[in-house]
N, C-alpha and C. Protein backbone atom coordinates (compact mmCIF):
# COMPACT_ATOMS: atom_id res chain seq x y z
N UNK A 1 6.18 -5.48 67.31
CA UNK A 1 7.21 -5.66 66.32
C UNK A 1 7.06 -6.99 65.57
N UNK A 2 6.83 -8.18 66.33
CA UNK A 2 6.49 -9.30 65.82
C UNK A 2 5.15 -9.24 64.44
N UNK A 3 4.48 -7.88 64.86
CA UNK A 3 3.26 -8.73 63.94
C UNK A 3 3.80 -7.54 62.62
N UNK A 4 4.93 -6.47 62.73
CA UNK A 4 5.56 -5.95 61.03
C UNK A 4 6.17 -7.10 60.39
N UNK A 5 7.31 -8.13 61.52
CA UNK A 5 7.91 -8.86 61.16
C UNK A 5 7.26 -9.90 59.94
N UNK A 6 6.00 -10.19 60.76
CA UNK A 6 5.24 -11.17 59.92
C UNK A 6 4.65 -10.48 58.83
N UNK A 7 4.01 -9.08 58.95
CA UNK A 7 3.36 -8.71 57.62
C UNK A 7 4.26 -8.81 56.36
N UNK A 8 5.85 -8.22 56.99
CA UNK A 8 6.96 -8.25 55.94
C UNK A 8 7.29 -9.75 55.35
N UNK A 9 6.95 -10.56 55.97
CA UNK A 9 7.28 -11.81 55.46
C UNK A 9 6.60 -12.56 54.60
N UNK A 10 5.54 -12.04 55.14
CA UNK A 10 4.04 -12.24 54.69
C UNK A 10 4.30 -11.63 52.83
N UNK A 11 4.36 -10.45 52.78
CA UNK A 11 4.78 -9.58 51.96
C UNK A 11 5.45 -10.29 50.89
N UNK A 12 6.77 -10.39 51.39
CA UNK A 12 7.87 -11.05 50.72
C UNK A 12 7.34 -12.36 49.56
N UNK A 13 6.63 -12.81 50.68
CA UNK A 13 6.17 -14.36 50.08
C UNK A 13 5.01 -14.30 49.04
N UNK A 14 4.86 -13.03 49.06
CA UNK A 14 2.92 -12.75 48.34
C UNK A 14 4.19 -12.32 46.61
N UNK A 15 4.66 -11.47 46.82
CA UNK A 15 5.71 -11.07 45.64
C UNK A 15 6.76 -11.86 45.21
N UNK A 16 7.73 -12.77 45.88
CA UNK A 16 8.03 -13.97 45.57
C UNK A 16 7.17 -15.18 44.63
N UNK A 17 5.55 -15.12 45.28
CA UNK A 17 5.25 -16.31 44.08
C UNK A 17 4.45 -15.53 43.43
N UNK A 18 4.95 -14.68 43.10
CA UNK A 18 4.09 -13.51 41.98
C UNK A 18 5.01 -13.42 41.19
N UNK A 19 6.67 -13.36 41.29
CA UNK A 19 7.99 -13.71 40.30
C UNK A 19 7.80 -15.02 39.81
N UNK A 20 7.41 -15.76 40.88
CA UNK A 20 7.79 -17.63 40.54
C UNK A 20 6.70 -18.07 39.43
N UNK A 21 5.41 -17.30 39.52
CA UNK A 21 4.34 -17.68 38.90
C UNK A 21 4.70 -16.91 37.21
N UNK A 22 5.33 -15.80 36.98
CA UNK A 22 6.01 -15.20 36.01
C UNK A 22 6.74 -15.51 34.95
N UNK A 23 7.91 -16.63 36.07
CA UNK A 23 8.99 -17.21 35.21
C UNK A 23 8.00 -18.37 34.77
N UNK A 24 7.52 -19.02 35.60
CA UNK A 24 7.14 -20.50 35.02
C UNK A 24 5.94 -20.10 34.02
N UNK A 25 4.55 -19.38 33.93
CA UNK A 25 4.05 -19.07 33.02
C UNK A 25 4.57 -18.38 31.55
N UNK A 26 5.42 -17.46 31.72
CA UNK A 26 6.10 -16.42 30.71
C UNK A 26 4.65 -15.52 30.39
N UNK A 27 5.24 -14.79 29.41
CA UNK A 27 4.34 -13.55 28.68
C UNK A 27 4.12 -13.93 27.24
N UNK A 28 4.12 -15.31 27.36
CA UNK A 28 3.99 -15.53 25.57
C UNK A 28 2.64 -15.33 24.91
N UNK A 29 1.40 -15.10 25.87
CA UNK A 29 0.05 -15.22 25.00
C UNK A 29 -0.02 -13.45 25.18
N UNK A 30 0.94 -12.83 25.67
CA UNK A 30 0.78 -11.23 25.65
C UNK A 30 0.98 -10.76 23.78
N UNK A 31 2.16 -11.42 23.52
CA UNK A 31 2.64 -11.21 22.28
C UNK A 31 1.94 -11.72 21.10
N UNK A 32 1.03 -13.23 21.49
CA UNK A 32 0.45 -13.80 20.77
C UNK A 32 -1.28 -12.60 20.30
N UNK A 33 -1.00 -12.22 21.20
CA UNK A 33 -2.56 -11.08 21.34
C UNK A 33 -2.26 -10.17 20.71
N UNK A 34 -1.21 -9.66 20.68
CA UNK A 34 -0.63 -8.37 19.40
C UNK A 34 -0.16 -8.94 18.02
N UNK A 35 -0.03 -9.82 18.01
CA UNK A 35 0.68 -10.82 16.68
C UNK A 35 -0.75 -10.75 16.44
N UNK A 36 -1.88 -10.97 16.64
CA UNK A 36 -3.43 -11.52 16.50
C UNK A 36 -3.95 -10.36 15.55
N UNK A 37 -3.80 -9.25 16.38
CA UNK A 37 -4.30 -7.67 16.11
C UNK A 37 -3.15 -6.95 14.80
N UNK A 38 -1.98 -7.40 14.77
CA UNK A 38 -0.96 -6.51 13.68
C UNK A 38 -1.90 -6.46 12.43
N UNK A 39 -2.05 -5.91 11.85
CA UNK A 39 -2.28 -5.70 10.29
C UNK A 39 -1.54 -4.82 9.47
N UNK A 40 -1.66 -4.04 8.22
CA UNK A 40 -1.15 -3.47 7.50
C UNK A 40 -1.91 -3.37 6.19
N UNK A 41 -2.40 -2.10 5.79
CA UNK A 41 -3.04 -2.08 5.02
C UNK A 41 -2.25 -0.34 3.90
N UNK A 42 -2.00 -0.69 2.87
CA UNK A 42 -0.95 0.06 1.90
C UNK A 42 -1.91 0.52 1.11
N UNK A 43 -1.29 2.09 0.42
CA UNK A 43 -2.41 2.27 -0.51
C UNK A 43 -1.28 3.18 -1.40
N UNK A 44 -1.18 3.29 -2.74
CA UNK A 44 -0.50 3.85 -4.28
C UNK A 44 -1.43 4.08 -5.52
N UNK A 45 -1.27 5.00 -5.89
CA UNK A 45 -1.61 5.29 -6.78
C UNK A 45 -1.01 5.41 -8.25
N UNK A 46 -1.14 5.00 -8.87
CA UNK A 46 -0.16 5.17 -10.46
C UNK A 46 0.57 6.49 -10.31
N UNK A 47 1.47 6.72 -11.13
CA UNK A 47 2.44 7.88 -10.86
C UNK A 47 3.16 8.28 -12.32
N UNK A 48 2.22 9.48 -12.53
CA UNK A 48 2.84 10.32 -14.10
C UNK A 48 4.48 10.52 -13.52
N UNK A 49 5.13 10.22 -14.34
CA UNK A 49 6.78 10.70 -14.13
C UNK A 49 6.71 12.04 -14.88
N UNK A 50 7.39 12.91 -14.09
CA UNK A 50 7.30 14.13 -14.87
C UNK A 50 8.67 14.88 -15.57
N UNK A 51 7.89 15.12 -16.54
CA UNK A 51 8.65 15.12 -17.99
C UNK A 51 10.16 16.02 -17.85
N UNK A 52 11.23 15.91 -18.09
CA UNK A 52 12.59 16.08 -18.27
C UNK A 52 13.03 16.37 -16.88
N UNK A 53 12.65 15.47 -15.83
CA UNK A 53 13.79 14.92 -14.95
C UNK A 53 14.45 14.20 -14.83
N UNK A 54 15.65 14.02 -14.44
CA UNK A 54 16.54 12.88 -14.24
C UNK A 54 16.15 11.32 -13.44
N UNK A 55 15.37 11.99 -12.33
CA UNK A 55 14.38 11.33 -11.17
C UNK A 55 13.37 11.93 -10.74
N UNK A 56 12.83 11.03 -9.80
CA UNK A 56 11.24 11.78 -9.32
C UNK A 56 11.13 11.28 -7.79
N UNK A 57 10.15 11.20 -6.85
CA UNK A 57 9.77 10.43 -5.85
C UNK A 57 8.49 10.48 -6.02
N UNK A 58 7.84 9.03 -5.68
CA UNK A 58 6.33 9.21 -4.84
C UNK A 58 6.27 8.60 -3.82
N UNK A 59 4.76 8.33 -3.12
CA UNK A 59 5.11 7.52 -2.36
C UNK A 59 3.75 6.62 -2.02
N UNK A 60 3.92 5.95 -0.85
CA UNK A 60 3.11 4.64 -0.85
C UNK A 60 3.20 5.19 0.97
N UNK A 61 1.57 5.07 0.87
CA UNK A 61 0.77 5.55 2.53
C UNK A 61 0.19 4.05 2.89
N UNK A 62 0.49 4.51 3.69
CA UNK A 62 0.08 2.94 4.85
C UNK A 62 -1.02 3.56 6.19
N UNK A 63 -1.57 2.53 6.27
CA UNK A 63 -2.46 2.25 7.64
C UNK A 63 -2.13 0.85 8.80
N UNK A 64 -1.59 1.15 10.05
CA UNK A 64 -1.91 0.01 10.98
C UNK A 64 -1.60 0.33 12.16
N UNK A 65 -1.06 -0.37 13.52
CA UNK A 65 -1.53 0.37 14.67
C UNK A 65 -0.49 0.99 15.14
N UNK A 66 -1.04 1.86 15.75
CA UNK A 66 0.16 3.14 16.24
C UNK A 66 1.42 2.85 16.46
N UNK A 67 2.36 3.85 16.70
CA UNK A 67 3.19 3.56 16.94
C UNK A 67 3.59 2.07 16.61
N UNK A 68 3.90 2.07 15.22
CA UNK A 68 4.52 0.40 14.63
C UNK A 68 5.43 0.54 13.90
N UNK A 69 6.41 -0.41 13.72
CA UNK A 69 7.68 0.08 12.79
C UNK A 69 7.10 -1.38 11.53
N UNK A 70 6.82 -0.71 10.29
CA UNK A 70 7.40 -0.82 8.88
C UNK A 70 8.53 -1.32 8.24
N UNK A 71 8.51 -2.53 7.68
CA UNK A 71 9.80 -2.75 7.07
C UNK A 71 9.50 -2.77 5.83
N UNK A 72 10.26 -2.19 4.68
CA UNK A 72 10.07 -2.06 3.54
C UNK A 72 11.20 -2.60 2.71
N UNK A 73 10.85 -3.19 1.66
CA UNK A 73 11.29 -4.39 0.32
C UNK A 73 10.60 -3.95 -1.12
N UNK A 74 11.29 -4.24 -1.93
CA UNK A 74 11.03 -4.44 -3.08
C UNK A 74 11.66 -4.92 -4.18
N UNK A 75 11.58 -5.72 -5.26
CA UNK A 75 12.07 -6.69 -6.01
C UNK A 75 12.82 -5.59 -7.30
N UNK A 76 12.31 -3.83 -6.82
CA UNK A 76 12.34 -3.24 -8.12
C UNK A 76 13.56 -2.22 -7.81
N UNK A 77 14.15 -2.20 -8.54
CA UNK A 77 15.73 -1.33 -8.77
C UNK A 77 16.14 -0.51 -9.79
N UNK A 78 17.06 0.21 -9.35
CA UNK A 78 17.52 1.45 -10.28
C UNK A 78 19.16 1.19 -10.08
N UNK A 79 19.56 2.27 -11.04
CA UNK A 79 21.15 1.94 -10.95
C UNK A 79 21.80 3.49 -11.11
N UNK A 80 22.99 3.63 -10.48
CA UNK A 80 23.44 4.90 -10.21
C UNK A 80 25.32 4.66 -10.89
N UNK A 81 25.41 5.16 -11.29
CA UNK A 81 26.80 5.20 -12.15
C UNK A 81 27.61 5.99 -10.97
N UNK A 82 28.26 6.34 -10.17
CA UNK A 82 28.91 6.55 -9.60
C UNK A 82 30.73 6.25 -9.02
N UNK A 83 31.93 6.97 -9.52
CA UNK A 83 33.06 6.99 -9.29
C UNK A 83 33.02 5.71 -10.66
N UNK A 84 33.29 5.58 -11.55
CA UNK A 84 33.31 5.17 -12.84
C UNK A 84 32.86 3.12 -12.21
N UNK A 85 31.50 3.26 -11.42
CA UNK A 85 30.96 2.02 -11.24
C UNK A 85 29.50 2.42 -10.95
N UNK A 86 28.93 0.89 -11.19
CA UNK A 86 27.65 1.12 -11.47
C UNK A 86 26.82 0.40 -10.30
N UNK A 87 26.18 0.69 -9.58
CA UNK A 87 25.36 0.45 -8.24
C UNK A 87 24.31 0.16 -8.44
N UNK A 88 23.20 -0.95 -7.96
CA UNK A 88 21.92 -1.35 -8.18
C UNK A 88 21.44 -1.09 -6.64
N UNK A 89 20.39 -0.36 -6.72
CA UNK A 89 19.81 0.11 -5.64
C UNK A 89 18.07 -0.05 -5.52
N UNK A 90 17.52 -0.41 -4.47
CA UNK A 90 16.29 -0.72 -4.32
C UNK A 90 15.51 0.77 -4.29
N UNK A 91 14.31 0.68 -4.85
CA UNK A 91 13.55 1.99 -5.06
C UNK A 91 12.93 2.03 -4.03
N UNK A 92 12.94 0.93 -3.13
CA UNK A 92 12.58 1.26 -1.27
C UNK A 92 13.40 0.54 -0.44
N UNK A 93 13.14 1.12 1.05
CA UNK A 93 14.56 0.36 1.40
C UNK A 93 14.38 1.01 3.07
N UNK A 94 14.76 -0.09 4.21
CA UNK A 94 14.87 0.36 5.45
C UNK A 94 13.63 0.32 6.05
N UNK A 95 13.46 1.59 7.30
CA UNK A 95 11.58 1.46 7.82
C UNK A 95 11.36 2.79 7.91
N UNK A 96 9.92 2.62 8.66
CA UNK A 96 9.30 3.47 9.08
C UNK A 96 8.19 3.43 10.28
N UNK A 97 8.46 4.35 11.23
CA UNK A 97 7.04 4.05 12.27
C UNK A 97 5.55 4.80 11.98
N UNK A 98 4.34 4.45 11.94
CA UNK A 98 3.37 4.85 11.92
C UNK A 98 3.50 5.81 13.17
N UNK A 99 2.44 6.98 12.72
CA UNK A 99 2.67 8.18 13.90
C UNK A 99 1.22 7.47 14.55
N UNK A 100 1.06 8.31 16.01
CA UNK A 100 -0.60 7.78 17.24
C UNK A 100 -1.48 7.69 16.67
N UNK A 101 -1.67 8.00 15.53
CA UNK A 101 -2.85 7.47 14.28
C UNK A 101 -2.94 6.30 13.48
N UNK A 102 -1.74 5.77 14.11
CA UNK A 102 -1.12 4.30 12.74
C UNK A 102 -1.08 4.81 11.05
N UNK A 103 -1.06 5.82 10.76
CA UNK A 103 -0.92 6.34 10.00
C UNK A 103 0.59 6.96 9.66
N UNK A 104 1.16 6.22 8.48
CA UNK A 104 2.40 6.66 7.69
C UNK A 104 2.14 6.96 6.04
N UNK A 105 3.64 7.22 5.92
CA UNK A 105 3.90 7.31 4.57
C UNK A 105 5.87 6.89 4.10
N UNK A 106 5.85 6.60 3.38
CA UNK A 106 7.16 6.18 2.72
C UNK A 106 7.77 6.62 1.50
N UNK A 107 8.61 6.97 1.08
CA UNK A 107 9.06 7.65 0.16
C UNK A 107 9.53 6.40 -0.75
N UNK A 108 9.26 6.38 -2.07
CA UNK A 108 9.73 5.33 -3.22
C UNK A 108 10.23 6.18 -4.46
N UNK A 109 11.50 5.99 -4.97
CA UNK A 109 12.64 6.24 -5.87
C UNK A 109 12.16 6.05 -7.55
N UNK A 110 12.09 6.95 -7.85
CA UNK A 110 11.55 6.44 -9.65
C UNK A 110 12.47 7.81 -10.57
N UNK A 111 12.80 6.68 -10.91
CA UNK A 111 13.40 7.48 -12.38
C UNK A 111 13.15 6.93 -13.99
N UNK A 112 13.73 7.70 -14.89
CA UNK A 112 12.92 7.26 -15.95
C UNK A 112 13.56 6.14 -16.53
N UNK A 113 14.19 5.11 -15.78
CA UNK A 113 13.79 3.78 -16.50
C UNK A 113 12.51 2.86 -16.11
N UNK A 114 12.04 3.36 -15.12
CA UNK A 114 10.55 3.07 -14.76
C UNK A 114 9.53 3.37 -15.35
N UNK A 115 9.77 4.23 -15.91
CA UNK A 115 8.72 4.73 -17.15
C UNK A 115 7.79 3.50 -17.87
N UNK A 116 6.74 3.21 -17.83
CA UNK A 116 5.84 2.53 -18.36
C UNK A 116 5.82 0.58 -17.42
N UNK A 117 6.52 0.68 -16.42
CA UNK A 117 6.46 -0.27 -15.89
C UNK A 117 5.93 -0.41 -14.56
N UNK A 118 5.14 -1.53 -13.98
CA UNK A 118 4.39 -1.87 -13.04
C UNK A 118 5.57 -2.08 -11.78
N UNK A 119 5.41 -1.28 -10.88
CA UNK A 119 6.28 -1.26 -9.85
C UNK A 119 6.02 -2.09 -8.41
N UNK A 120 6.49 -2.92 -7.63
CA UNK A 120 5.77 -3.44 -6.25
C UNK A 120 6.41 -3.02 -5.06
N UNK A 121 5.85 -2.75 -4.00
CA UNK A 121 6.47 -2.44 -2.69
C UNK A 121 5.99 -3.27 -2.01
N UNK A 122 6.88 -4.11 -0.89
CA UNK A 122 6.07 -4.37 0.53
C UNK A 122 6.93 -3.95 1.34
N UNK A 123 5.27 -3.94 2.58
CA UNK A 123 5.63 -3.42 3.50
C UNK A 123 5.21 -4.93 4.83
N UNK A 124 5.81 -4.73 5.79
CA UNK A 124 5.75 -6.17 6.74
C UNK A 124 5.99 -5.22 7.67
N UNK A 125 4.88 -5.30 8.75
CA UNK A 125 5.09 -5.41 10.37
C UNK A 125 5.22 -6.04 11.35
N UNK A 126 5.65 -7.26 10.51
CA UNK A 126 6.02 -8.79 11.61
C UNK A 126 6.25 -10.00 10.49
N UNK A 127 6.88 -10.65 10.53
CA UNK A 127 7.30 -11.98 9.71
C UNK A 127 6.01 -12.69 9.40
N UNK A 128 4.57 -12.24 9.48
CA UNK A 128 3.93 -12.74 9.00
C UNK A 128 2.51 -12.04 8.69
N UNK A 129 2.74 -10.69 8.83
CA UNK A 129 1.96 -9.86 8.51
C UNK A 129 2.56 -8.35 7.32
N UNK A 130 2.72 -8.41 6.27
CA UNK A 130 3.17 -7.81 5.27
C UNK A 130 1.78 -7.83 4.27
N UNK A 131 1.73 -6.97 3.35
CA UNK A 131 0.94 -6.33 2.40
C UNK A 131 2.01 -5.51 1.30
N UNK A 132 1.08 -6.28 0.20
CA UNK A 132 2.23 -5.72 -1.17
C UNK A 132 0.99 -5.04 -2.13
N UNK A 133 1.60 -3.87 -2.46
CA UNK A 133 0.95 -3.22 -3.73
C UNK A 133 1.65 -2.92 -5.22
N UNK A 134 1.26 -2.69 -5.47
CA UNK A 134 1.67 -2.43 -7.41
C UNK A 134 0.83 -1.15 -7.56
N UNK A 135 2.10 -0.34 -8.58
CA UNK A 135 1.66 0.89 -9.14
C UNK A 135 2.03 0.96 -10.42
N UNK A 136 1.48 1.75 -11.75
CA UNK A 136 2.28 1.90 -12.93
C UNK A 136 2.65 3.16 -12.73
N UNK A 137 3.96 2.93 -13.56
CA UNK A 137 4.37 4.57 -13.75
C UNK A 137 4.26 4.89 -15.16
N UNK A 138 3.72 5.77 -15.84
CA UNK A 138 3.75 6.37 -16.98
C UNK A 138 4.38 7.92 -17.06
């Protein structure tokens, strides 16, 4: 019985400075190794608006690593008249996760006051990894 006693103690003490060694190191170069690897790479194509709609959608496909969430921005806006007021709304907006391929897509808002103007989206998968593109719409 004496020599479980000791293996258990033994035990205890092997997993104890396996916590202690945990807290005092942390996991910060784990994160630093994925911060290293994030990228983001966007791709658009110009976009005919098509003729006597009110609105349209296209969209803007992305590449980076699996399973990643997307945050999407843009400087470019539309406006919606609604209950006798007028709303300015971003033509992208919110996220998206890349599917086990790192492969997405995003939906972007165009109507015809966009018509003949150069449009930008970004997209950011970390506060310091974002990629911006430009499209015209004609």
């Amino acid at each position: 019985m004496k020599v479980i006693l000791l293996n258990g103690v033994g035990m205890f003490k092997g997993r104890s400075l396996i916590v202690l060694m945990m807290l005092l190191c942390g996991c910060e170069h784990l994160y630093q190794n994925e911060e290293e690897r994030l990228f983001l790479s966007l791709n658009a194509v110009d976009y005919e608006y098509p003729k006597n709609n009110p609105h349209s959608y296209t969209s803007v496909s992305y590449q980076t690593l699996p399973i990643t969430r997307v945050s999407w921005f843009t400087p470019d806006t539309y406006e919606v008249f609604f209950m006798n007021r007028i709303f300015i709304e971003p033509i992208v907006r919110y996220s998206t996760y890349s599917n086990d391929s790192g492969e997405g897509k995003q939906m972007v808002y165009i109507s015809k006051e966009h018509i003949g103007k150069t449009l930008t989206v970004i997209g950011c998968v970390s506060s310091e990894v974002c990629d911006t593109i430009q499209f015209k719409v004609y």
